[in-house]
C-alpha atoms as a PDB file:
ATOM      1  CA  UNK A   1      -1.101   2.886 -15.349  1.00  0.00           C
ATOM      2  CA  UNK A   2       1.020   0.489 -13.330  1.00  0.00           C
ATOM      3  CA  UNK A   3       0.767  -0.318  -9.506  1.00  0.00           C
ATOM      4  CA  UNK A   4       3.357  -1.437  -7.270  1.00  0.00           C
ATOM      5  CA  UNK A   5       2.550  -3.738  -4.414  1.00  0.00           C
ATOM      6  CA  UNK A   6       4.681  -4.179  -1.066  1.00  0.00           C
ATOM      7  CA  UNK A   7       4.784  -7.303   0.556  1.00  0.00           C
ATOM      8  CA  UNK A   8       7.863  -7.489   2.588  1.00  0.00           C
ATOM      9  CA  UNK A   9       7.162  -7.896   5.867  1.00  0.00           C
ATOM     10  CA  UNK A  10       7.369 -10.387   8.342  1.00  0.00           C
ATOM     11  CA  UNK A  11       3.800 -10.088   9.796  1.00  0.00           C
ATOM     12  CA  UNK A  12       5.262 -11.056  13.333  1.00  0.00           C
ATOM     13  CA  UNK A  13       2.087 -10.197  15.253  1.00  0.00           C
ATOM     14  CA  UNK A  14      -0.038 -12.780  13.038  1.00  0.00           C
ATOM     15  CA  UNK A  15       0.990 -15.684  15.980  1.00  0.00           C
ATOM     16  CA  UNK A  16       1.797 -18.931  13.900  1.00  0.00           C
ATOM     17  CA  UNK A  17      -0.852 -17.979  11.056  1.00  0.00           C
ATOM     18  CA  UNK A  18       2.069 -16.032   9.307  1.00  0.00           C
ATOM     19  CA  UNK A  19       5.304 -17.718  10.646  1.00  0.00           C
ATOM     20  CA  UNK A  20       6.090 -19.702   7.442  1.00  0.00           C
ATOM     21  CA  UNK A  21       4.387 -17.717   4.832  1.00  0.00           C
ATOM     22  CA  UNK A  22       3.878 -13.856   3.439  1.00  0.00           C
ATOM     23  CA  UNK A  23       1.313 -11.947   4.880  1.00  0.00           C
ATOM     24  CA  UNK A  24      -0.069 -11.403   1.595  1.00  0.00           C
ATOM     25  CA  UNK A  25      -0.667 -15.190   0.753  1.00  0.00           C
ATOM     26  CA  UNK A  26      -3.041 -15.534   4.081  1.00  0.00           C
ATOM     27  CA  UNK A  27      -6.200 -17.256   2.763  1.00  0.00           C
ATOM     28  CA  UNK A  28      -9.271 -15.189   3.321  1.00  0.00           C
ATOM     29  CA  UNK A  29     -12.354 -17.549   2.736  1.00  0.00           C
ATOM     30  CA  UNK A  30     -10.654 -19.372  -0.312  1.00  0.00           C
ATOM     31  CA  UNK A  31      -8.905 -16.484  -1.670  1.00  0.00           C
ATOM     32  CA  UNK A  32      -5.532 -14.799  -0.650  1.00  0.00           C
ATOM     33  CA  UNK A  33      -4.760 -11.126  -0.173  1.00  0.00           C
ATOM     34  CA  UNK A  34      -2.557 -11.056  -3.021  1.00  0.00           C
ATOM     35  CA  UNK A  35      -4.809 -12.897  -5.543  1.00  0.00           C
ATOM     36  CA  UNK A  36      -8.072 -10.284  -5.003  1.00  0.00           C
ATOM     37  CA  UNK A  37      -5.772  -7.335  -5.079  1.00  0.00           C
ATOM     38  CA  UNK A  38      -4.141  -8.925  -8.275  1.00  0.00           C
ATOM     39  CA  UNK A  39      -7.865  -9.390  -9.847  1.00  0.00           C
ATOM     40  CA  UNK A  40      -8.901  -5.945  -8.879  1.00  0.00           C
ATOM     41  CA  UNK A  41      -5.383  -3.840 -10.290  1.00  0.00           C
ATOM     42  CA  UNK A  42      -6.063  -6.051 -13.620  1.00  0.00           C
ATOM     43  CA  UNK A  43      -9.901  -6.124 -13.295  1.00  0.00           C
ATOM     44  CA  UNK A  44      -9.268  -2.072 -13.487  1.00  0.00           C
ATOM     45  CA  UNK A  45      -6.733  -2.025 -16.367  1.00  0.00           C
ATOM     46  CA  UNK A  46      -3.424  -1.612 -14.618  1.00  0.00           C
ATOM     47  CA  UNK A  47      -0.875  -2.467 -17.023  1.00  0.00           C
ATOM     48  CA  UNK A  48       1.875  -3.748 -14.791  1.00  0.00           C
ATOM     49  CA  UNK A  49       2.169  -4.905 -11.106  1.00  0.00           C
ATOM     50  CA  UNK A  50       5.328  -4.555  -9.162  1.00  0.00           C
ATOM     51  CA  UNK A  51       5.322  -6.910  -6.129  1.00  0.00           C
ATOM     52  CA  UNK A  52       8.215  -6.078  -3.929  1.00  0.00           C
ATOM     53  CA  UNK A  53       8.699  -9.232  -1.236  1.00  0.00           C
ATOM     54  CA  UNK A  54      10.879 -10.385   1.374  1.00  0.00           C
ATOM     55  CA  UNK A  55      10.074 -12.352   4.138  1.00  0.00           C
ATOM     56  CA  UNK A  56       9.723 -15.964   2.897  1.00  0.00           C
ATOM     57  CA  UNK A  57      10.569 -14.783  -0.560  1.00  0.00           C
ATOM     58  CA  UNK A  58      10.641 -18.323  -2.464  1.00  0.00           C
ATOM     59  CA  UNK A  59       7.078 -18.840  -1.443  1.00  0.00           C
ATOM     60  CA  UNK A  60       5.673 -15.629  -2.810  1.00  0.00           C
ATOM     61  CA  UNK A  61       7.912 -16.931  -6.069  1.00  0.00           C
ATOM     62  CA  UNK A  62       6.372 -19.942  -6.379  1.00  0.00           C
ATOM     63  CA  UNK A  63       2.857 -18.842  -5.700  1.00  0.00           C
ATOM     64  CA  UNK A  64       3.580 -15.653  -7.972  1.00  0.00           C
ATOM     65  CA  UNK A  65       4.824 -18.557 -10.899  1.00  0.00           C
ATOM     66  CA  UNK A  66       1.774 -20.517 -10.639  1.00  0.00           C
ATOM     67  CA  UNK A  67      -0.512 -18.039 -11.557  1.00  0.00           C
ATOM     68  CA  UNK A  68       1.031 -17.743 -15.010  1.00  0.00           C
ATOM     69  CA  UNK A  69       0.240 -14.041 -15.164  1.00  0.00           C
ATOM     70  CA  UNK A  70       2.809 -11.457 -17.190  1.00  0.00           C
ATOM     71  CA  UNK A  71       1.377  -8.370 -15.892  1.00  0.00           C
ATOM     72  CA  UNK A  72       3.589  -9.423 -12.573  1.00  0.00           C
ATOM     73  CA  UNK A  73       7.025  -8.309 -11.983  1.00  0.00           C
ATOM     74  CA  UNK A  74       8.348  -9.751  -8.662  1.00  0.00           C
ATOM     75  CA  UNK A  75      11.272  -7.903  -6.867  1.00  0.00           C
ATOM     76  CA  UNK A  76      13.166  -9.277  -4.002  1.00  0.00           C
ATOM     77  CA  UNK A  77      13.372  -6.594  -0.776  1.00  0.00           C
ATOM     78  CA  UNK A  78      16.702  -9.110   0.285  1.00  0.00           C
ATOM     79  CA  UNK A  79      16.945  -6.465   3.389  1.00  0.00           C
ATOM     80  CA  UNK A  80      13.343  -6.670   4.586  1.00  0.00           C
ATOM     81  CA  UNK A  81      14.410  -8.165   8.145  1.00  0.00           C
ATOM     82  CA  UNK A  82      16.439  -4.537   8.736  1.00  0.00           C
ATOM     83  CA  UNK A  83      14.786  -2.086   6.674  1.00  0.00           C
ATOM     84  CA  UNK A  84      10.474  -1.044   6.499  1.00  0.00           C
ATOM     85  CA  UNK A  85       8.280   0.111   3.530  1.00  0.00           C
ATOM     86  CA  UNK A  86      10.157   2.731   2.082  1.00  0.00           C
ATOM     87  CA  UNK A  87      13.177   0.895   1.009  1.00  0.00           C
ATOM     88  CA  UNK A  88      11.149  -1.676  -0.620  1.00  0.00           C
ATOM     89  CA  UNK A  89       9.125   1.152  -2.668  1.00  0.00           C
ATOM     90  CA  UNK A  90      12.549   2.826  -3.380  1.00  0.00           C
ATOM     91  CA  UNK A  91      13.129  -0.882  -5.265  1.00  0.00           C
ATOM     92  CA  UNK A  92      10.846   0.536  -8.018  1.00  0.00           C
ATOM     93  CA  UNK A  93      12.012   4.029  -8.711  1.00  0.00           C
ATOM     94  CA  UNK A  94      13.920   2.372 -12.058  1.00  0.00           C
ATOM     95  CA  UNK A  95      10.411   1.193 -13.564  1.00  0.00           C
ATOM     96  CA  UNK A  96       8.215   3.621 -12.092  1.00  0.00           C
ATOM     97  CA  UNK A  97       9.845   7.135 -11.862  1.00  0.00           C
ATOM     98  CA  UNK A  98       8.315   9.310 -13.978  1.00  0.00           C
ATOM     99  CA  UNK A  99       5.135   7.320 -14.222  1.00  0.00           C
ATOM    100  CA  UNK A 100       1.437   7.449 -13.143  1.00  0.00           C
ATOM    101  CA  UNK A 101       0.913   4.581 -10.186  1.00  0.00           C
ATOM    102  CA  UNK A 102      -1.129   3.015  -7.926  1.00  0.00           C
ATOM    103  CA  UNK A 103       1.165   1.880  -4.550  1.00  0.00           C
ATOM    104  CA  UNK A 104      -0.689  -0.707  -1.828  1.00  0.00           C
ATOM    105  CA  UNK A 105       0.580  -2.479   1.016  1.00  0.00           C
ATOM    106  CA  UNK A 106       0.099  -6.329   0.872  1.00  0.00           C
ATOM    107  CA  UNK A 107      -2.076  -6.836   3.582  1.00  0.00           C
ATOM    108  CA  UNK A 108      -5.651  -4.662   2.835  1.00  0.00           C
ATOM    109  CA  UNK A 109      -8.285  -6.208   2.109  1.00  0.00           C
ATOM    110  CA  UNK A 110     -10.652  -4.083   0.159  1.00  0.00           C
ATOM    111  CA  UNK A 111     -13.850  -4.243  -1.947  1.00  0.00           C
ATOM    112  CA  UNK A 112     -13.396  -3.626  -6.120  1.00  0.00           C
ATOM    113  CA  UNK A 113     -15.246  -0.516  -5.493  1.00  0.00           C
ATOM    114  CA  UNK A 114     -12.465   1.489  -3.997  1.00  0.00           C
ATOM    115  CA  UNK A 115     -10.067   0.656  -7.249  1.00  0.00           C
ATOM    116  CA  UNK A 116     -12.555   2.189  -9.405  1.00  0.00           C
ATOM    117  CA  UNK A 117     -12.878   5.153  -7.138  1.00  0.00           C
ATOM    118  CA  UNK A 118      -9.211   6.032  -6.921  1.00  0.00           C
ATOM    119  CA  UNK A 119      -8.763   5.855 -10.900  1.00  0.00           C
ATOM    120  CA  UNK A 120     -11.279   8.068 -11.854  1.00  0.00           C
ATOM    121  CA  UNK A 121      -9.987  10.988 -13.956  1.00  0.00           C
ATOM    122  CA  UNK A 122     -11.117  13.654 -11.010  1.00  0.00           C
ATOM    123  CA  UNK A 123      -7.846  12.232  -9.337  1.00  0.00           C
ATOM    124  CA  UNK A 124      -4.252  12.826 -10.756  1.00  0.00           C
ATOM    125  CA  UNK A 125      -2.954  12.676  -6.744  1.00  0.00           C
ATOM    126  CA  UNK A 126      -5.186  10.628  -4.375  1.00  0.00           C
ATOM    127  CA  UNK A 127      -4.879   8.823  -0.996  1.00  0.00           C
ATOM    128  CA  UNK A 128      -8.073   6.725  -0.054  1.00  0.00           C
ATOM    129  CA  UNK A 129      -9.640   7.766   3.218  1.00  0.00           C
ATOM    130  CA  UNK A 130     -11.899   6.125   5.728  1.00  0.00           C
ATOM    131  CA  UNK A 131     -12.967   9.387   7.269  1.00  0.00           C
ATOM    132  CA  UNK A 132     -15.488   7.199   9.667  1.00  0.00           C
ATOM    133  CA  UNK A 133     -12.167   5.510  11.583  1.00  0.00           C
ATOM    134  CA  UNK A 134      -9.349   6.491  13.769  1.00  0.00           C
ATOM    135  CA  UNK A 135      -7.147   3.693  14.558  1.00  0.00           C
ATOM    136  CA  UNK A 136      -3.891   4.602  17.126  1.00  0.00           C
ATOM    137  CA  UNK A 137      -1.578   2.689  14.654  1.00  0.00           C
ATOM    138  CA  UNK A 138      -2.668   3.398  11.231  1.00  0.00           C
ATOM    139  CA  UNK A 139      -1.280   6.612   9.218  1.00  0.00           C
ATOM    140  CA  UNK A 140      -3.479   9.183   9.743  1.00  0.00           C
ATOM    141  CA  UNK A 141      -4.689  12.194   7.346  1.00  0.00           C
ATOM    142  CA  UNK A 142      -5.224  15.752   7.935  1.00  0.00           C
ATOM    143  CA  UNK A 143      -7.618  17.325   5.242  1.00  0.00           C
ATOM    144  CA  UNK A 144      -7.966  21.194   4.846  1.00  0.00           C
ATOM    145  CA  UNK A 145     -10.209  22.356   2.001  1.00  0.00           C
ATOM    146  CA  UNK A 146     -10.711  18.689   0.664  1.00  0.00           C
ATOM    147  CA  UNK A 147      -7.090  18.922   0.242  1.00  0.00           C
ATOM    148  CA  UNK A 148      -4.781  16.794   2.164  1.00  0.00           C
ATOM    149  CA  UNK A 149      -2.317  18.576   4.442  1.00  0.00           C
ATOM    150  CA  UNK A 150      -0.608  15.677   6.256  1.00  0.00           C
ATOM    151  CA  UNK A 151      -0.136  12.028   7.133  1.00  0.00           C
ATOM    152  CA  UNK A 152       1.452  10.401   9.640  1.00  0.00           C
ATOM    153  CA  UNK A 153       0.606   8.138  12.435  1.00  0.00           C
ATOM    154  CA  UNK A 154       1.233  10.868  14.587  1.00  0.00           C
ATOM    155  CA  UNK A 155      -2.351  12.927  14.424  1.00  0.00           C
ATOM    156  CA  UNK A 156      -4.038  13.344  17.442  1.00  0.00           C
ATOM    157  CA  UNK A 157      -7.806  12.388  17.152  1.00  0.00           C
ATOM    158  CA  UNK A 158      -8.450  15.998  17.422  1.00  0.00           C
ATOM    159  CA  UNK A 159      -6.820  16.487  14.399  1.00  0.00           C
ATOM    160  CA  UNK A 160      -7.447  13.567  12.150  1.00  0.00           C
ATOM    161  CA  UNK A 161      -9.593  13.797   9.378  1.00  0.00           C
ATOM    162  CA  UNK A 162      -9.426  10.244   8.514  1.00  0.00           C
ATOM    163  CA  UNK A 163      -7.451   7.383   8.059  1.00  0.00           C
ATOM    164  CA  UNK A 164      -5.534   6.432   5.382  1.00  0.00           C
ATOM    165  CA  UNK A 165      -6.341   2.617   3.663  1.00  0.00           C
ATOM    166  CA  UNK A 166      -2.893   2.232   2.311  1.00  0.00           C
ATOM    167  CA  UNK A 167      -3.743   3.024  -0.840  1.00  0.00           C
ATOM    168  CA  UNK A 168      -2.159   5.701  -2.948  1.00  0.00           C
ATOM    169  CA  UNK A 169      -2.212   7.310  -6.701  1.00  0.00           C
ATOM    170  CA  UNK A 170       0.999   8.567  -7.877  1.00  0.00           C
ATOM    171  CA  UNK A 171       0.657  11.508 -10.798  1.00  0.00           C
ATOM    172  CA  UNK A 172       4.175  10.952 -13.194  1.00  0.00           C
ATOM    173  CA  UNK A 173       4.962  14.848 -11.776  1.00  0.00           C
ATOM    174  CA  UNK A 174       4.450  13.925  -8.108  1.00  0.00           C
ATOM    175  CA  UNK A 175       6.641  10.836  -8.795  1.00  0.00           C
ATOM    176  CA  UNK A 176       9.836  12.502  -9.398  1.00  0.00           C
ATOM    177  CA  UNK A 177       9.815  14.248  -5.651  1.00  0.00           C
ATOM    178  CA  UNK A 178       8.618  11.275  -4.138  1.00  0.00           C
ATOM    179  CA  UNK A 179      11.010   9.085  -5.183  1.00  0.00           C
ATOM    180  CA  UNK A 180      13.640  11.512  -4.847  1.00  0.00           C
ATOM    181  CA  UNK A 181      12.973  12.237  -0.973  1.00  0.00           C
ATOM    182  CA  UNK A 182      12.864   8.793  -0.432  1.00  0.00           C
ATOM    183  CA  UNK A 183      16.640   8.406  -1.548  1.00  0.00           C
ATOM    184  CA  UNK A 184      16.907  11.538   0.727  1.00  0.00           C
ATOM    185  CA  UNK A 185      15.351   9.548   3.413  1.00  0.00           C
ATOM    186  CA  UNK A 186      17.087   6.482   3.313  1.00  0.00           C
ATOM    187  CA  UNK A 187      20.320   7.897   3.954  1.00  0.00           C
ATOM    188  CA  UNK A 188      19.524   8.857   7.605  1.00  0.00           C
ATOM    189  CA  UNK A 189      16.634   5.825   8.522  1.00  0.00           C
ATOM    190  CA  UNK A 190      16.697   2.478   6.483  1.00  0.00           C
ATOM    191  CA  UNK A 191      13.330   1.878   8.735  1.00  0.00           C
ATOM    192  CA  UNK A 192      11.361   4.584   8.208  1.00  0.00           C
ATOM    193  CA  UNK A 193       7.796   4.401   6.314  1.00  0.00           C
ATOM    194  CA  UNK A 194       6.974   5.491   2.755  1.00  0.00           C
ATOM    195  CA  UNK A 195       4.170   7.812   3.742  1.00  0.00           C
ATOM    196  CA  UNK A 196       7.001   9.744   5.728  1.00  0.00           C
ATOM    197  CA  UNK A 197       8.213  10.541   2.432  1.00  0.00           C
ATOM    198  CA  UNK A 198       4.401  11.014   0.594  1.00  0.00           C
ATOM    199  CA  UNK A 199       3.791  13.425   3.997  1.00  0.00           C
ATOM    200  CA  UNK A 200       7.309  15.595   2.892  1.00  0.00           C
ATOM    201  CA  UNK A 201       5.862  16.171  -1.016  1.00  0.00           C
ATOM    202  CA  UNK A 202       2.620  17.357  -0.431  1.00  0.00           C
ATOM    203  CA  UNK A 203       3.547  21.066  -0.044  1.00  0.00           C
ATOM    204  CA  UNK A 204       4.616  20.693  -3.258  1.00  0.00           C
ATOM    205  CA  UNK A 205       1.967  18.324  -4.985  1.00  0.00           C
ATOM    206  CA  UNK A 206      -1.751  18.641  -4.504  1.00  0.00           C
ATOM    207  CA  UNK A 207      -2.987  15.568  -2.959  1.00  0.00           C
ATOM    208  CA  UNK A 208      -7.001  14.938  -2.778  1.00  0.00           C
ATOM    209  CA  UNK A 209      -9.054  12.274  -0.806  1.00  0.00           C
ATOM    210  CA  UNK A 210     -10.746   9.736  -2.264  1.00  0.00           C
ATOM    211  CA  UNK A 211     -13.406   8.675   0.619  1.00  0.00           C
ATOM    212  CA  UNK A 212     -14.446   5.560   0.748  1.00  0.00           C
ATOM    213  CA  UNK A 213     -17.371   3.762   1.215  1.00  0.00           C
ATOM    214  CA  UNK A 214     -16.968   0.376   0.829  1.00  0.00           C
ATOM    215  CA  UNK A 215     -15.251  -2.494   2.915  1.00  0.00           C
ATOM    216  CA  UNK A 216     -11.753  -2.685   3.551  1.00  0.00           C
ATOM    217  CA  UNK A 217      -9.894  -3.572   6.608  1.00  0.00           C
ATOM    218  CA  UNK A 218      -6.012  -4.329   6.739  1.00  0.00           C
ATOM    219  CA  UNK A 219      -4.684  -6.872   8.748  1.00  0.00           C
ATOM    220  CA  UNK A 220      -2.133  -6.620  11.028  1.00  0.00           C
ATOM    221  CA  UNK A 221      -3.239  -9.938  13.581  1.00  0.00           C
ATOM    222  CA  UNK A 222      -4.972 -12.601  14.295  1.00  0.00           C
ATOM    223  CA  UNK A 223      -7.817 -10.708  15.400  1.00  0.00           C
ATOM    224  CA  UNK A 224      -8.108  -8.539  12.245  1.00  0.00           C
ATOM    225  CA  UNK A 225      -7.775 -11.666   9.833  1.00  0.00           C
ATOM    226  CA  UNK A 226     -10.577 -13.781  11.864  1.00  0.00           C
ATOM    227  CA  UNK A 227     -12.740 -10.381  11.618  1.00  0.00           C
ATOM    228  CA  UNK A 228     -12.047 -10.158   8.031  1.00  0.00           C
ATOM    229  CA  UNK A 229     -13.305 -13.811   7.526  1.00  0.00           C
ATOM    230  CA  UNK A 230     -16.315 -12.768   9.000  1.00  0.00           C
ATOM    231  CA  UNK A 231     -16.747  -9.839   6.341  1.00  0.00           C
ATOM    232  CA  UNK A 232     -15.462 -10.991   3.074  1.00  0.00           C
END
C-alpha cells in the first residue's frame, strides 16, 4: 500500500511560526510533522509516500533530500496559492489510480496507534473518527449503521457523529470514482476540498469508521501547535 501526503498550504493563521516554512516542517518537541508521519507510514509498511507541496516548496525539497529516504516521491502543487486540497490530491491520480492508499493532510499530529488501526484487514474503505469531538471547522462525519453516510464541514452538532482526523483509506475500486469526481470537480471550483469529492462517492462505496482512541490533534494555529507541545 502507498500513502499520499498533502502539504501545500500556506498555514497563514500560524502568525510568524509558519511564514517562511511548510506547515508540515513545524518542529514539535524535536521532531517535525512530516518526519513522525514519515516514520509511522514506513513504520507500518507503506511502500511509497507521495508528498504533494507548495508553499515554500524548495524547503520541503531540501528537507525531503536530507533524509535520504526512496520511499518519498515529492510533487510540486505550483498552484497552491489559488487552488485547496483537492487539486493537489488530483496531482496523484497517475501513480495512485487504481491502487489501495492511505491520504493525510500535512499538519495532524497523531499517535502510531491510529496507523495500525486504519490498516487492519477489517477495513478496505475507512475514514478515522474522533467520535468524542465536534470542532466548527473540521470535516465532520455522519455515521448510520457504523457506516458512514456523509462528510462535510457542514453537519450541525445535532447531526455529527464525529469528526474526521484527516485520515483516509482508499480501496483500488473506490479509487477510480474518487479520482474521477475530482476531475469532475475541478472543472467548476479549483478551491474546493478533497473530502467534497470522498462525501460524492460514498453512495457508491461503503465507507466504515475507524474510531480512534489515541492522541491526535491537527494544527491549524498557534494555539493548537503550543497545545500540541504540551501533549506530544
Amino acid at each position: 500500500m502507498d500513502a499520499v501526503i498533502l502539504a501545500a498550504g500556506i498555514g497563514s493563521r500560524m502568525q510568524n511560526r509558519a511564514k517562511d516554512t511548510p506547515k508540515c516542517l513545524l518542529n514539535i518537541n524535536g521532531t517535525t510533522l512530516l518526519e513522525r508521519q514519515i516514520q509511522f507510514l514506513l513504520n507500518n509498511q507503506i511502500q511509497t509516500i507521495y508528498i504533494v507541496g507548495g508553499f515554500q516548496f524548495q524547503k520541503l525539497k531540501q528537507y525531503i533530500d536530507s533524509l535520504h529516504l526512496q520511499q518519498i516521491i515529492l510533487i510540486e502543487n505550483k498552484d497552491y496559492f489559488t487552488t485547496n486540497n483537492m487539486y493537489s490530491l488530483s496531482l496523484v491520480e497517475p501513480f495512485l489510480k487504481g491502487k489501495d492508499f492511505l491520504w493525510l493532510n500535512g499538519d495532524i499530529l497523531f499517535e502510531n496507534e491510529i496507523i495500525q488501526e486504519i490498516l487492519k484487514p477489517s477495513f478496505q474503505n475507512a475514514i478515522a473518527v474522533d467520535a468524542t469531538c465536534y470542532f466548527e471547522e473540521s470535516m465532520k462525519v455522519s455515521i448510520q449503521n457504523n457506516q458512514i453516510q456523509a462528510i462535510s464541514k457542514e453537519i450541525l452538532p445535532s447531526n455529527a457523529s464525529g469528526t474526521s482526523i484527516d485520515l483516509y483509506r482508499i480501496s483500488a475500486t473506490a479509487s477510480f470514482d474518487l479520482f474521477l469526481k475530482i476531475q469532475d470537480l475541478l472543472k467548476e471550483n479549483k478551491k474546493s476540498w478533497s473530502e467534497v469529492a470522498l462525501n460524492a462517492i460514498l453512495k457508491l462505496h461503503s465507507f466504515y469508521p475507524c474510531f480512534i482512541h489515541s492522541k491526535w490533534i491537527e494544527i491549524d494555529d498557534i494555539e493548537d501547535l503550543k497545545l500540541a507541545q504540551k501533549i506530544f
